[in-house]
PDB file of N, CA and C in Angstrom:
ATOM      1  N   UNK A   1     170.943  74.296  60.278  1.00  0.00           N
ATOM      2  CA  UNK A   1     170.283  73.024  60.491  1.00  0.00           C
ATOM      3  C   UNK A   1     168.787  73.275  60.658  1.00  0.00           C
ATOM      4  N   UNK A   2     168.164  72.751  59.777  1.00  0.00           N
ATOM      5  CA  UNK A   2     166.542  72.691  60.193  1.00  0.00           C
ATOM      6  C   UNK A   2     166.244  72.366  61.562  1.00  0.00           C
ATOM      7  N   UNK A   3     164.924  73.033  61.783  1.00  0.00           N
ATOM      8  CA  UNK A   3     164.281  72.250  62.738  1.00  0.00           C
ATOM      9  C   UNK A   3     163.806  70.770  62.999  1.00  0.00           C
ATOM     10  N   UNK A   4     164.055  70.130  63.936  1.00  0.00           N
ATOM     11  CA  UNK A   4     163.640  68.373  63.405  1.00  0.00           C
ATOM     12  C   UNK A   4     164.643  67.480  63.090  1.00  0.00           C
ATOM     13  N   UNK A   5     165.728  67.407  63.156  1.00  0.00           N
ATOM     14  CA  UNK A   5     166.690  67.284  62.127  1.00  0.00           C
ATOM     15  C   UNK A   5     167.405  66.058  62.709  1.00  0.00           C
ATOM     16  N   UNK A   6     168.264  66.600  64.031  1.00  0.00           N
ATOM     17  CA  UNK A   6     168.843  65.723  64.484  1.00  0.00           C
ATOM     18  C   UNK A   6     168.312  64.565  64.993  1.00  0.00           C
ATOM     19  N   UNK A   7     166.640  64.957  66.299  1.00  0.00           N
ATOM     20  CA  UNK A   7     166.269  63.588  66.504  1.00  0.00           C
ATOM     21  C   UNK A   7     165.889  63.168  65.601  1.00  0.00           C
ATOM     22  N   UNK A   8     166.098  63.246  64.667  1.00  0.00           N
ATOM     23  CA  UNK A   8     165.134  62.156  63.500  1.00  0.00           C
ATOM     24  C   UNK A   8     166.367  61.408  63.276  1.00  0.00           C
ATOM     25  N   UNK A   9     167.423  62.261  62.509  1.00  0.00           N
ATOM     26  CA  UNK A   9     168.762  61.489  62.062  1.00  0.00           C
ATOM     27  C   UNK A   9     168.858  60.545  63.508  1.00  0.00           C
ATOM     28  N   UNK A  10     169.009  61.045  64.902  1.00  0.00           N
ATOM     29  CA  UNK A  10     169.478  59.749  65.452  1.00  0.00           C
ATOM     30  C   UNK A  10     168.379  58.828  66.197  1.00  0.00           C
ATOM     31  N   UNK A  11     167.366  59.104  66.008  1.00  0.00           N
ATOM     32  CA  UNK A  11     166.243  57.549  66.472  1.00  0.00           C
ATOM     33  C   UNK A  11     165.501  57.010  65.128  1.00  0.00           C
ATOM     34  N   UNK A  12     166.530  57.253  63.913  1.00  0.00           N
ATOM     35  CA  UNK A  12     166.360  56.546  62.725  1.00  0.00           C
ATOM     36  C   UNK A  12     166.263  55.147  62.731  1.00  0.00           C
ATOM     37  N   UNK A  13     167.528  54.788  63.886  1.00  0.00           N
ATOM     38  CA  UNK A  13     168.359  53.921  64.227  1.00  0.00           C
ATOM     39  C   UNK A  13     167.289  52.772  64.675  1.00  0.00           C
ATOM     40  N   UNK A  14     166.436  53.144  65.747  1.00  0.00           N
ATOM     41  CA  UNK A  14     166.042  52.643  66.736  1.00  0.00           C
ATOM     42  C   UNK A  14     164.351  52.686  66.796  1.00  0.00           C
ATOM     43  N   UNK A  15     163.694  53.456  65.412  1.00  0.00           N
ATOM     44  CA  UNK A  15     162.795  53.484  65.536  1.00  0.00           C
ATOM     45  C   UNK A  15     161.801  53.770  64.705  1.00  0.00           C
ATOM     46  N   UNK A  16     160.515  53.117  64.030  1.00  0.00           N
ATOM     47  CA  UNK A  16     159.864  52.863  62.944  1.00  0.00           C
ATOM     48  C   UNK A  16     159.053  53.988  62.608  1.00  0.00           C
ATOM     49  N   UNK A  17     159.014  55.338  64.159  1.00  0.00           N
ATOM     50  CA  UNK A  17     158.227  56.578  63.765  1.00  0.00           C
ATOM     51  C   UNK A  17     159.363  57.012  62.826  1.00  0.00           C
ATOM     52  N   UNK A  18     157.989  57.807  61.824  1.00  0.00           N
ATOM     53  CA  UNK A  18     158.702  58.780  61.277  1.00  0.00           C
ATOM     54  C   UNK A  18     157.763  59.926  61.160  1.00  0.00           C
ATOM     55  N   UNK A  19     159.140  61.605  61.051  1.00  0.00           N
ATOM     56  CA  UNK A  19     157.900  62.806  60.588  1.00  0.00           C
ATOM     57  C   UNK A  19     158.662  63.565  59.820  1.00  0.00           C
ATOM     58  N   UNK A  20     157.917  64.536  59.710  1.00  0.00           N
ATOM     59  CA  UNK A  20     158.588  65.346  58.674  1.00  0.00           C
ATOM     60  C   UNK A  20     159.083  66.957  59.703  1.00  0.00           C
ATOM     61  N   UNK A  21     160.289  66.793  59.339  1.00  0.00           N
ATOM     62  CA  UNK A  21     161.115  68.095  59.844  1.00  0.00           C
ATOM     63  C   UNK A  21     160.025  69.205  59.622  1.00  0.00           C
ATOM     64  N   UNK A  22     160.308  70.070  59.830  1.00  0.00           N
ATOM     65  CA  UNK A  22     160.097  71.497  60.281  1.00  0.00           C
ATOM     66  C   UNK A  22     160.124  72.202  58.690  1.00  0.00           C
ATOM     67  N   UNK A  23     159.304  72.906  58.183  1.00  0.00           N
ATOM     68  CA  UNK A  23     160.055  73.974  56.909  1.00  0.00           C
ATOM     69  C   UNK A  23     160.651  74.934  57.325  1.00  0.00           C
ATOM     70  N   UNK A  24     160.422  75.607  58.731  1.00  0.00           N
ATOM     71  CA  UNK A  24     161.336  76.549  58.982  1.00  0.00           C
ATOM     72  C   UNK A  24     162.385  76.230  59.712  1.00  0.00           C
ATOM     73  N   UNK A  25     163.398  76.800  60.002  1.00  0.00           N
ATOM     74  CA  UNK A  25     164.398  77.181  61.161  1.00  0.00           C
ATOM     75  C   UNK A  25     164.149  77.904  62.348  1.00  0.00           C
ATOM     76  N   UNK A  26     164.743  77.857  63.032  1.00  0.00           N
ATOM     77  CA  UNK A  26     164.285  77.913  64.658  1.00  0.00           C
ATOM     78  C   UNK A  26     164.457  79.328  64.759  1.00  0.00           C
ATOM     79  N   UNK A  27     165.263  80.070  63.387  1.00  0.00           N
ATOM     80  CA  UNK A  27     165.130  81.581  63.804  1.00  0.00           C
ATOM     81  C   UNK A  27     164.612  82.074  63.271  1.00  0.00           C
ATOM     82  N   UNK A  28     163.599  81.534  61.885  1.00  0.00           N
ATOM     83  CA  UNK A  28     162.478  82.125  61.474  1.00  0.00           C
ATOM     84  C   UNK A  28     161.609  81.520  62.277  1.00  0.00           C
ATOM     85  N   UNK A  29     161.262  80.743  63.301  1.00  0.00           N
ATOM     86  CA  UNK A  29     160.343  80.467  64.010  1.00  0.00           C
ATOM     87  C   UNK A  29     160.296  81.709  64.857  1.00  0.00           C
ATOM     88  N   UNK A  30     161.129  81.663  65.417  1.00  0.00           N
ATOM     89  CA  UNK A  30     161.705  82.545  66.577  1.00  0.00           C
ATOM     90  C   UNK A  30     161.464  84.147  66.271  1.00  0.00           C
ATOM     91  N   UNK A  31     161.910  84.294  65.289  1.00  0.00           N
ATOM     92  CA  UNK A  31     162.386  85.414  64.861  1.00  0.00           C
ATOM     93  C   UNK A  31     161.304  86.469  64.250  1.00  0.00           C
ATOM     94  N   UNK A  32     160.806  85.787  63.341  1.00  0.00           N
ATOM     95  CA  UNK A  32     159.544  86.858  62.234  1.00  0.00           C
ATOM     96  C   UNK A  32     158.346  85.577  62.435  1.00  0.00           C
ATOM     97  N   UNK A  33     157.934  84.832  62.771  1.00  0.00           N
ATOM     98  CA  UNK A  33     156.767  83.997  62.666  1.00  0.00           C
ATOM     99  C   UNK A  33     156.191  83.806  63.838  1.00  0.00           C
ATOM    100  N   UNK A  34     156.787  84.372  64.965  1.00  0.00           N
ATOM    101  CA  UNK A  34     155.968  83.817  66.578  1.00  0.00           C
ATOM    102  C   UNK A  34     155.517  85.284  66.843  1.00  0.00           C
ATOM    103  N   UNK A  35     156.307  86.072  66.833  1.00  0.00           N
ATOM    104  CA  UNK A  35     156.166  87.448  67.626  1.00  0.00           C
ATOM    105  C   UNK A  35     154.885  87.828  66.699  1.00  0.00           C
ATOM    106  N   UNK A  36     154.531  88.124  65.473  1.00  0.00           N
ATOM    107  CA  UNK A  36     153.287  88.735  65.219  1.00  0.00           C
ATOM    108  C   UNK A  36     151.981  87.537  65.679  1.00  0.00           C
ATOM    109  N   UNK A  37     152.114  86.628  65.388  1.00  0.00           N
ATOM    110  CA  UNK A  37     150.842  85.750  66.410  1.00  0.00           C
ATOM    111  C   UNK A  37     150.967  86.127  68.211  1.00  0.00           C
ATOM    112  N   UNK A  38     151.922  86.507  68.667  1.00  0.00           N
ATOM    113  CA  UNK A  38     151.695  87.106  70.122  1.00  0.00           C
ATOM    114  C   UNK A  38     151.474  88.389  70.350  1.00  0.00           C
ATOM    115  N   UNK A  39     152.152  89.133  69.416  1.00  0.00           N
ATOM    116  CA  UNK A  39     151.822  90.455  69.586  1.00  0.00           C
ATOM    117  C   UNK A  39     150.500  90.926  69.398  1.00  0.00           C
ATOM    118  N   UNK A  40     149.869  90.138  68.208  1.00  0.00           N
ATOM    119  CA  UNK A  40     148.625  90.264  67.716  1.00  0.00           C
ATOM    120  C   UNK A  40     147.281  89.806  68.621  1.00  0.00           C
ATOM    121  N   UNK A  41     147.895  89.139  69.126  1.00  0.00           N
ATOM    122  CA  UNK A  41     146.955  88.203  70.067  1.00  0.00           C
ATOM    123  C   UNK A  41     146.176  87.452  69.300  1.00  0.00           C
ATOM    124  N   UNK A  42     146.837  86.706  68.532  1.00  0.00           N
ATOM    125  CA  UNK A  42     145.992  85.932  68.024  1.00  0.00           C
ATOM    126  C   UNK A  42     146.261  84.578  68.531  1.00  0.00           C
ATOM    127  N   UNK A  43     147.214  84.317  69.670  1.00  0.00           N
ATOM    128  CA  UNK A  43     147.645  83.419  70.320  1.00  0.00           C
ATOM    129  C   UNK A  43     147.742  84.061  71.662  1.00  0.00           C
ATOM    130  N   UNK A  44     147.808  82.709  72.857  1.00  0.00           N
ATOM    131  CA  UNK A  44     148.038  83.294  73.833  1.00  0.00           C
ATOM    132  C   UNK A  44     149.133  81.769  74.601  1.00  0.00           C
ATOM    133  N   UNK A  45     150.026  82.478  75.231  1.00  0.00           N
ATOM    134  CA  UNK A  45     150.703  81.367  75.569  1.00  0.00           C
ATOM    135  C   UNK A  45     150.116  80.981  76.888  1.00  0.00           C
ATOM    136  N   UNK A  46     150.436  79.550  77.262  1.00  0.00           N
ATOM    137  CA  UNK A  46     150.737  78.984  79.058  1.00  0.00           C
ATOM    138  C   UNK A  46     151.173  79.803  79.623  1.00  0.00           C
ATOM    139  N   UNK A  47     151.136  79.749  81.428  1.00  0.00           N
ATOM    140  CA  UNK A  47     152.136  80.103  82.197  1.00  0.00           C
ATOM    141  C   UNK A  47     152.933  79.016  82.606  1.00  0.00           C
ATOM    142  N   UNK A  48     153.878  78.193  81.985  1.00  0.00           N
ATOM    143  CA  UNK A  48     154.271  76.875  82.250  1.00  0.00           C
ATOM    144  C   UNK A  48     155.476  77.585  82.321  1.00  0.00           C
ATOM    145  N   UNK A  49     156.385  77.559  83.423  1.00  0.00           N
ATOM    146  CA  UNK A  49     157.032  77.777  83.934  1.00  0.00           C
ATOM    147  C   UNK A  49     158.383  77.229  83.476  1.00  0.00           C
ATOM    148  N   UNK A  50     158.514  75.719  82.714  1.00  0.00           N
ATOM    149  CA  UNK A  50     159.033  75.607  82.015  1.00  0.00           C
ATOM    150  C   UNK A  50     159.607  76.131  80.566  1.00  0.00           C
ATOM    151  N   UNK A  51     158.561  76.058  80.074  1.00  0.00           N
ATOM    152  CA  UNK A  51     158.203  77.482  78.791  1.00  0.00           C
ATOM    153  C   UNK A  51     158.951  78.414  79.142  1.00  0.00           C
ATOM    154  N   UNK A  52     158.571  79.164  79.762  1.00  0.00           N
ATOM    155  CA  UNK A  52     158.855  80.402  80.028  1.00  0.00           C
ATOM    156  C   UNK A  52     160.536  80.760  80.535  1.00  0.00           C
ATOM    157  N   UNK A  53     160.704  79.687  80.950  1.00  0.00           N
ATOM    158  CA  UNK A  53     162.367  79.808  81.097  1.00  0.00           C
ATOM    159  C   UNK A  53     162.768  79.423  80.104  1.00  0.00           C
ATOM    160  N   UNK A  54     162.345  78.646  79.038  1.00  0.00           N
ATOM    161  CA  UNK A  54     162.948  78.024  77.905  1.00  0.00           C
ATOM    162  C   UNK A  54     163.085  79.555  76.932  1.00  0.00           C
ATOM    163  N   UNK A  55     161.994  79.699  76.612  1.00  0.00           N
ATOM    164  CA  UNK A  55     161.563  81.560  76.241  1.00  0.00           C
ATOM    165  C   UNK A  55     162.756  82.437  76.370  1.00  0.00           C
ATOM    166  N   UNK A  56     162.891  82.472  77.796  1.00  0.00           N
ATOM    167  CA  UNK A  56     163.334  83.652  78.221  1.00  0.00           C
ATOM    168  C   UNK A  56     164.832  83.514  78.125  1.00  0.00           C
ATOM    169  N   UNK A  57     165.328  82.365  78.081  1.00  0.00           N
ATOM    170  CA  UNK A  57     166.244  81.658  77.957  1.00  0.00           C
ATOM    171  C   UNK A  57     167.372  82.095  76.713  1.00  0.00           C
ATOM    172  N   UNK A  58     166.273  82.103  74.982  1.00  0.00           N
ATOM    173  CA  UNK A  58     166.736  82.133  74.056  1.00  0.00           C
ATOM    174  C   UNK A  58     167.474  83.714  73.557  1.00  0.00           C
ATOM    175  N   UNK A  59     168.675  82.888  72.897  1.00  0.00           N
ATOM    176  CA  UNK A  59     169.767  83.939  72.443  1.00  0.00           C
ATOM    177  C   UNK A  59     169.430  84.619  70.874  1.00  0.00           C
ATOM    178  N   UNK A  60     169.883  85.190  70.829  1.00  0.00           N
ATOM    179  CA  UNK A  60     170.037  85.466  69.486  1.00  0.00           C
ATOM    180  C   UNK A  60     171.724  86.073  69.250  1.00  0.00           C
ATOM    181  N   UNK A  61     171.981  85.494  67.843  1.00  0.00           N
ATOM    182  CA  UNK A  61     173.247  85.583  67.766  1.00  0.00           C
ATOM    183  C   UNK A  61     173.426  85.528  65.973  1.00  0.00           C
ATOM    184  N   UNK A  62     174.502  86.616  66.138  1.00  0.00           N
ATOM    185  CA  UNK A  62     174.836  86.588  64.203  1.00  0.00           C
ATOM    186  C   UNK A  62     175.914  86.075  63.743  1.00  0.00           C
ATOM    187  N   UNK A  63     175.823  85.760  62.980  1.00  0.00           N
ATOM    188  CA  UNK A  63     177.131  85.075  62.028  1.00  0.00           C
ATOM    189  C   UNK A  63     178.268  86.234  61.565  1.00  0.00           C
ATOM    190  N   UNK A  64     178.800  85.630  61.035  1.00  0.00           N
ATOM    191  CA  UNK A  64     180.234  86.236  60.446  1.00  0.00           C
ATOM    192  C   UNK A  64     179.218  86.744  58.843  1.00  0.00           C
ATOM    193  N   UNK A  65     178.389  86.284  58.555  1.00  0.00           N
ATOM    194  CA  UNK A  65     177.905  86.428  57.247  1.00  0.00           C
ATOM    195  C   UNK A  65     176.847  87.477  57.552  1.00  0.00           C
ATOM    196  N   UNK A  66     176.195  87.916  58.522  1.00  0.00           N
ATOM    197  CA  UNK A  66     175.192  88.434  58.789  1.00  0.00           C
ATOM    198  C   UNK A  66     174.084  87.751  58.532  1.00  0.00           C
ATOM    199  N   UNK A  67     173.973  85.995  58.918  1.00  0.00           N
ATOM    200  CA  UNK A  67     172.945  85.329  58.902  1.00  0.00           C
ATOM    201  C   UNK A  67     172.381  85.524  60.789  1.00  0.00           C
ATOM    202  N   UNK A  68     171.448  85.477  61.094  1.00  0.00           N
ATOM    203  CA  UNK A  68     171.035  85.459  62.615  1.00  0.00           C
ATOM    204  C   UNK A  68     170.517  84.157  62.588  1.00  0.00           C
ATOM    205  N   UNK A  69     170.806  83.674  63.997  1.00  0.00           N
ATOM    206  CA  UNK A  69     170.131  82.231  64.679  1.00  0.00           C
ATOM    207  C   UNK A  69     169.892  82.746  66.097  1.00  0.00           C
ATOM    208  N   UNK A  70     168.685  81.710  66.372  1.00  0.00           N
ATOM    209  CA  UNK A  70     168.373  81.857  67.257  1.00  0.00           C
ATOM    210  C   UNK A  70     168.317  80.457  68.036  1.00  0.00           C
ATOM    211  N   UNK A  71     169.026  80.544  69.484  1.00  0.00           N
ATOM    212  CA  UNK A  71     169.251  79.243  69.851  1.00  0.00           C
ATOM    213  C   UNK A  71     169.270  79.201  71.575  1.00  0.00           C
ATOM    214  N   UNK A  72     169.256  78.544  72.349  1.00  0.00           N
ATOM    215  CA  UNK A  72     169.830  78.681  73.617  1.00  0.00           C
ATOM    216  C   UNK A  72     170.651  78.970  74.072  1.00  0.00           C
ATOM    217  N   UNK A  73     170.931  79.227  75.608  1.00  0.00           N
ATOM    218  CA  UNK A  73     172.487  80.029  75.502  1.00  0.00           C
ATOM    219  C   UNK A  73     173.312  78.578  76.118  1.00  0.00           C
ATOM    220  N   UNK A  74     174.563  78.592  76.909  1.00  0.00           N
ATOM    221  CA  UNK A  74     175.108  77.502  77.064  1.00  0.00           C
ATOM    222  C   UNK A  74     174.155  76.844  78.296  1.00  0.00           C
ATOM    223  N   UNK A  75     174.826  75.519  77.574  1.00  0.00           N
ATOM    224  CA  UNK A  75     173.807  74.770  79.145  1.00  0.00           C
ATOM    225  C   UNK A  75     172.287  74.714  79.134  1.00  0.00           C
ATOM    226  N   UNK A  76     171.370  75.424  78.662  1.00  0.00           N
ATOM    227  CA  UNK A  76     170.530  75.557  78.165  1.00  0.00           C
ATOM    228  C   UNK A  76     169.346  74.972  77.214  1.00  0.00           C
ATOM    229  N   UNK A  77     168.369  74.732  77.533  1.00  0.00           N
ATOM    230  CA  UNK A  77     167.362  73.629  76.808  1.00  0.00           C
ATOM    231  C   UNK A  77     166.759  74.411  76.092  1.00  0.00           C
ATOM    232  N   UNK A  78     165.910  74.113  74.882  1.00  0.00           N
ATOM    233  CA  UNK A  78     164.914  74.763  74.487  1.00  0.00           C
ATOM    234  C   UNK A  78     163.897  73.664  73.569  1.00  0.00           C
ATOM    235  N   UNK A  79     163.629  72.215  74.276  1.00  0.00           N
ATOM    236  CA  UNK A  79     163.215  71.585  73.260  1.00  0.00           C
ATOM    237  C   UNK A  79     161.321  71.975  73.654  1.00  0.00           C
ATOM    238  N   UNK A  80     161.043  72.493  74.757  1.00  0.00           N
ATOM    239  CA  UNK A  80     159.857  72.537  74.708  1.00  0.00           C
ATOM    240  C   UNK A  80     159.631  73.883  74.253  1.00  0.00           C
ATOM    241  N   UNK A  81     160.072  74.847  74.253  1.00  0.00           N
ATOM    242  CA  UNK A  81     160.118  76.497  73.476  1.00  0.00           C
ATOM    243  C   UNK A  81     160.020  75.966  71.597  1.00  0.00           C
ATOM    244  N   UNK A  82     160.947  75.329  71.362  1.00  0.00           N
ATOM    245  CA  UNK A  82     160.605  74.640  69.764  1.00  0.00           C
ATOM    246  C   UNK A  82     159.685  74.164  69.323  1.00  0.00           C
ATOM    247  N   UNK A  83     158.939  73.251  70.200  1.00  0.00           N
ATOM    248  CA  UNK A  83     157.369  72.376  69.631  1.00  0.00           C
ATOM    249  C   UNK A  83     156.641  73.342  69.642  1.00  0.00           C
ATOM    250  N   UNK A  84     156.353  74.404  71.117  1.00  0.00           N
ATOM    251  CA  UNK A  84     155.181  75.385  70.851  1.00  0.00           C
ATOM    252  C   UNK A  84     155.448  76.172  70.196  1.00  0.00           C
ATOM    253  N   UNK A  85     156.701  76.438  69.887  1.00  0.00           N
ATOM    254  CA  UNK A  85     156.918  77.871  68.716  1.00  0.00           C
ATOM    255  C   UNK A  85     156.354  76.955  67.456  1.00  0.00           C
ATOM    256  N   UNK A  86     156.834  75.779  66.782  1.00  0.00           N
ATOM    257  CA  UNK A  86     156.418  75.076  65.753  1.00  0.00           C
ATOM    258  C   UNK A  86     155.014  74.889  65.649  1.00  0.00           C
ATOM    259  N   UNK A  87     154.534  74.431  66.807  1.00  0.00           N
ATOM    260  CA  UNK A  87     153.125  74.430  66.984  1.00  0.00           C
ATOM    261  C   UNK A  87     152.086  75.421  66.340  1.00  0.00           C
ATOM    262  N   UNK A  88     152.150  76.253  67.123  1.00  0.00           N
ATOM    263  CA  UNK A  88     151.480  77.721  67.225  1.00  0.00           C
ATOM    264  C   UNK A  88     151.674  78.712  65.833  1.00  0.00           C
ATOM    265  N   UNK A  89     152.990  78.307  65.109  1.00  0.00           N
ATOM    266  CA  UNK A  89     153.265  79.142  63.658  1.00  0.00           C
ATOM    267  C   UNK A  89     151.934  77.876  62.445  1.00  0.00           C
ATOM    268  N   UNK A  90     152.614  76.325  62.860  1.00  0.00           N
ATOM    269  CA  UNK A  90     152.190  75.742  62.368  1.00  0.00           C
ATOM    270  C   UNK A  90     150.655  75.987  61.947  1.00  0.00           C
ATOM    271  N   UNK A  91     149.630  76.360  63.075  1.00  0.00           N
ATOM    272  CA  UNK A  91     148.570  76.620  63.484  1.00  0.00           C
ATOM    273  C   UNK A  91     147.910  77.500  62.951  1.00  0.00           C
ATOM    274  N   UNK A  92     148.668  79.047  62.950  1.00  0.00           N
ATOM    275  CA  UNK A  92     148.168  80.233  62.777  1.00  0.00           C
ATOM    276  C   UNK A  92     148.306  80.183  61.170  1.00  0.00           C
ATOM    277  N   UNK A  93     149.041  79.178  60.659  1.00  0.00           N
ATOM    278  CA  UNK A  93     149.281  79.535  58.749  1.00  0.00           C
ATOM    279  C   UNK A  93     147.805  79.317  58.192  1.00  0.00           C
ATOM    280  N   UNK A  94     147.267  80.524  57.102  1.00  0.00           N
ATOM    281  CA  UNK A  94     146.194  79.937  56.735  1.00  0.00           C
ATOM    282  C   UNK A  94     146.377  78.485  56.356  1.00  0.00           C
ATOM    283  N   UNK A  95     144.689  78.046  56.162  1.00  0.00           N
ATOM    284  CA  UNK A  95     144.787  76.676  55.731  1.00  0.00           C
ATOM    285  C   UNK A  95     144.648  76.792  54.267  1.00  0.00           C
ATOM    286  N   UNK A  96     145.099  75.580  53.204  1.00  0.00           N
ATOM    287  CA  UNK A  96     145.620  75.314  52.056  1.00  0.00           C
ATOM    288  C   UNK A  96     143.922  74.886  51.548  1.00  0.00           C
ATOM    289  N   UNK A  97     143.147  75.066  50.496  1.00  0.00           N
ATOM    290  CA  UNK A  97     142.017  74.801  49.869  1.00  0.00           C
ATOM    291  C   UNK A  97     142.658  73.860  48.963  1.00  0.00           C
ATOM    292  N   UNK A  98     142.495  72.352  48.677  1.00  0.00           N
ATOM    293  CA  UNK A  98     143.423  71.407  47.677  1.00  0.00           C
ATOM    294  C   UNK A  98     142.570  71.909  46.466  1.00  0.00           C
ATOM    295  N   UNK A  99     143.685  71.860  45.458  1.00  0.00           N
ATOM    296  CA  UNK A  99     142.616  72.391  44.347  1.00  0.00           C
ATOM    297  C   UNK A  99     142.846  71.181  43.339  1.00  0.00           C
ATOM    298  N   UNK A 100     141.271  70.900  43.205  1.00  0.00           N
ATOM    299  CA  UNK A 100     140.523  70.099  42.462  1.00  0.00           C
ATOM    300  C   UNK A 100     140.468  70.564  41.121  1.00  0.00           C
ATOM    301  N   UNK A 101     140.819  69.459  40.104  1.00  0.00           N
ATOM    302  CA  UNK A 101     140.622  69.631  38.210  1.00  0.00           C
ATOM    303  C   UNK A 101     139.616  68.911  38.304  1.00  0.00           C
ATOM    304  N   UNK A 102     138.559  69.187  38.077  1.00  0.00           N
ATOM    305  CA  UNK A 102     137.527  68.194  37.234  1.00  0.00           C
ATOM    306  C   UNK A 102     137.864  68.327  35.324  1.00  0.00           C
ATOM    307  N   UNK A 103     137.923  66.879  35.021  1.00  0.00           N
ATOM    308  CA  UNK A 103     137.689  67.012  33.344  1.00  0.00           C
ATOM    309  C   UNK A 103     136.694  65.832  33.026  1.00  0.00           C
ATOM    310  N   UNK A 104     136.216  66.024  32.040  1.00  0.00           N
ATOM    311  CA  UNK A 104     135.300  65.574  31.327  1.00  0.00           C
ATOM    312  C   UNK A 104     135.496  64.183  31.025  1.00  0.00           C
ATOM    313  N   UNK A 105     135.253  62.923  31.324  1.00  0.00           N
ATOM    314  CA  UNK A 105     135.287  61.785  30.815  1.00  0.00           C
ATOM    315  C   UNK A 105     134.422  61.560  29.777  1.00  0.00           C
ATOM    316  N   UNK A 106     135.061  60.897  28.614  1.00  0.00           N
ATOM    317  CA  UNK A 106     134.204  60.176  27.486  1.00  0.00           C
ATOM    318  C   UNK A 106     133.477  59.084  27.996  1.00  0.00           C
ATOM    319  N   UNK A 107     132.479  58.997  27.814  1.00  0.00           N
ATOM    320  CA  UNK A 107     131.850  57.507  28.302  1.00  0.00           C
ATOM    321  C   UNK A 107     131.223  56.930  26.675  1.00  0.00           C
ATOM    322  N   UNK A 108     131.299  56.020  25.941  1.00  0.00           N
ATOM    323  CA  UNK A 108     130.968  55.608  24.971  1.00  0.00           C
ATOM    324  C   UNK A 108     129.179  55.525  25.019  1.00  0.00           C
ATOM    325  N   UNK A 109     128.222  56.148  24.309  1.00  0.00           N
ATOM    326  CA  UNK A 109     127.108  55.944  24.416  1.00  0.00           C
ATOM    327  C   UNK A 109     126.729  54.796  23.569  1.00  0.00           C
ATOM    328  N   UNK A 110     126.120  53.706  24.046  1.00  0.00           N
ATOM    329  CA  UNK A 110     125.493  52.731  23.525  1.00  0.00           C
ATOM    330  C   UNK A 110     123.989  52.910  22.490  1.00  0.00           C
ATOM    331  N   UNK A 111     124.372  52.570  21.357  1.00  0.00           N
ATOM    332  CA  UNK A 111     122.982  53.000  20.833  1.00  0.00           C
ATOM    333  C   UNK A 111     121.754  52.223  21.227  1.00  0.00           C
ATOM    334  N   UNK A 112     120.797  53.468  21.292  1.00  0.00           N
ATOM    335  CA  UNK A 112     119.342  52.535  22.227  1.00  0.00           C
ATOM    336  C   UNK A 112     118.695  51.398  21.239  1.00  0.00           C
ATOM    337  N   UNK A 113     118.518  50.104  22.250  1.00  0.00           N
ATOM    338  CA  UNK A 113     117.810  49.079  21.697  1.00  0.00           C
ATOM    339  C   UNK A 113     116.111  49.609  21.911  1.00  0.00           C
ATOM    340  N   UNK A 114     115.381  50.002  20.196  1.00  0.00           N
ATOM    341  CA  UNK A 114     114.183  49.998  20.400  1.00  0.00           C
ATOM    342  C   UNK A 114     112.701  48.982  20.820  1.00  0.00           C
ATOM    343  N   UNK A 115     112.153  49.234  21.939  1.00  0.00           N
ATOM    344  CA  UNK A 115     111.248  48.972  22.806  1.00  0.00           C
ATOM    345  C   UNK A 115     110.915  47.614  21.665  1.00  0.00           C
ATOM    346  N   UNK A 116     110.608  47.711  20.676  1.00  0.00           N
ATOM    347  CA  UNK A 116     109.715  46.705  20.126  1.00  0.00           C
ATOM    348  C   UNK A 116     110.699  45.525  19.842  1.00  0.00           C
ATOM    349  N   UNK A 117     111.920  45.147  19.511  1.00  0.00           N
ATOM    350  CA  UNK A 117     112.956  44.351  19.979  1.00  0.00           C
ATOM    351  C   UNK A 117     112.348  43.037  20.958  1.00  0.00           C
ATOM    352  N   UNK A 118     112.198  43.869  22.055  1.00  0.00           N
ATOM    353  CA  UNK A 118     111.885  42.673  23.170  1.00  0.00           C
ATOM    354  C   UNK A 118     110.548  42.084  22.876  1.00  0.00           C
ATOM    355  N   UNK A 119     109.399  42.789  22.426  1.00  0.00           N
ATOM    356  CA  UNK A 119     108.043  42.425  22.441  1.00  0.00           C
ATOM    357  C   UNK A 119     108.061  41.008  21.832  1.00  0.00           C
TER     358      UNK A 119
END
């Protein structure tokens, strides 16, 4: 399941915001996209105490397929560990340069009316 996913599916119902899910999953968030922005220091987290249990909180766990997720353990929250992990990857991605086509428009040239015309 993507990131984003469910509250959207259920305050579809009830409500005129809309956003756009997540491109990653919570265990490529988790997993290969947070740790080199912390390790690197190119981020630095809160001491929000909340956070930090949310953090410290998270499992990691493999599939029968050898897919890994990363999720909370039982009982367990992690909706504020998700925004700043989303946040902070979101953040650190270079930024996108939109790339611009210029082409050439025809403009029809009008042939010049000579000066003596008007005199």
């Amino acid at each position: 399941m993507m990131a984003g996913t469910a509250p959207r599916d259920s305050r579809r119902r009830y409500s005129q915001v809309t956003y756009a899910p997540a491109g990653k999953t919570k265990a490529e968030l988790y997993g290969a996209a947070l740790p080199p922005l912390i390790n690197s220091r190119r981020v630095e987290l809160l001491d929000h105490p909340r956070l930090v249990a949310q953090l410290c909180g998270l499992e990691r766990r493999t599939a029968w397929g050898g897919r890994d997720s990363i999720d909370h353990g039982p009982g367990g929250r992690d909706d504020l560990a998700n925004a700043v992990a989303g946040a902070l990857v979101a953040a650190g991605e270079p930024r996108r340069v939109p790339q611009i086509r210029v082409t050439a428009i025809r403009v029809p040239i009008r042939r010049a009316i000579p000066w003596r015309e008007f005199e």
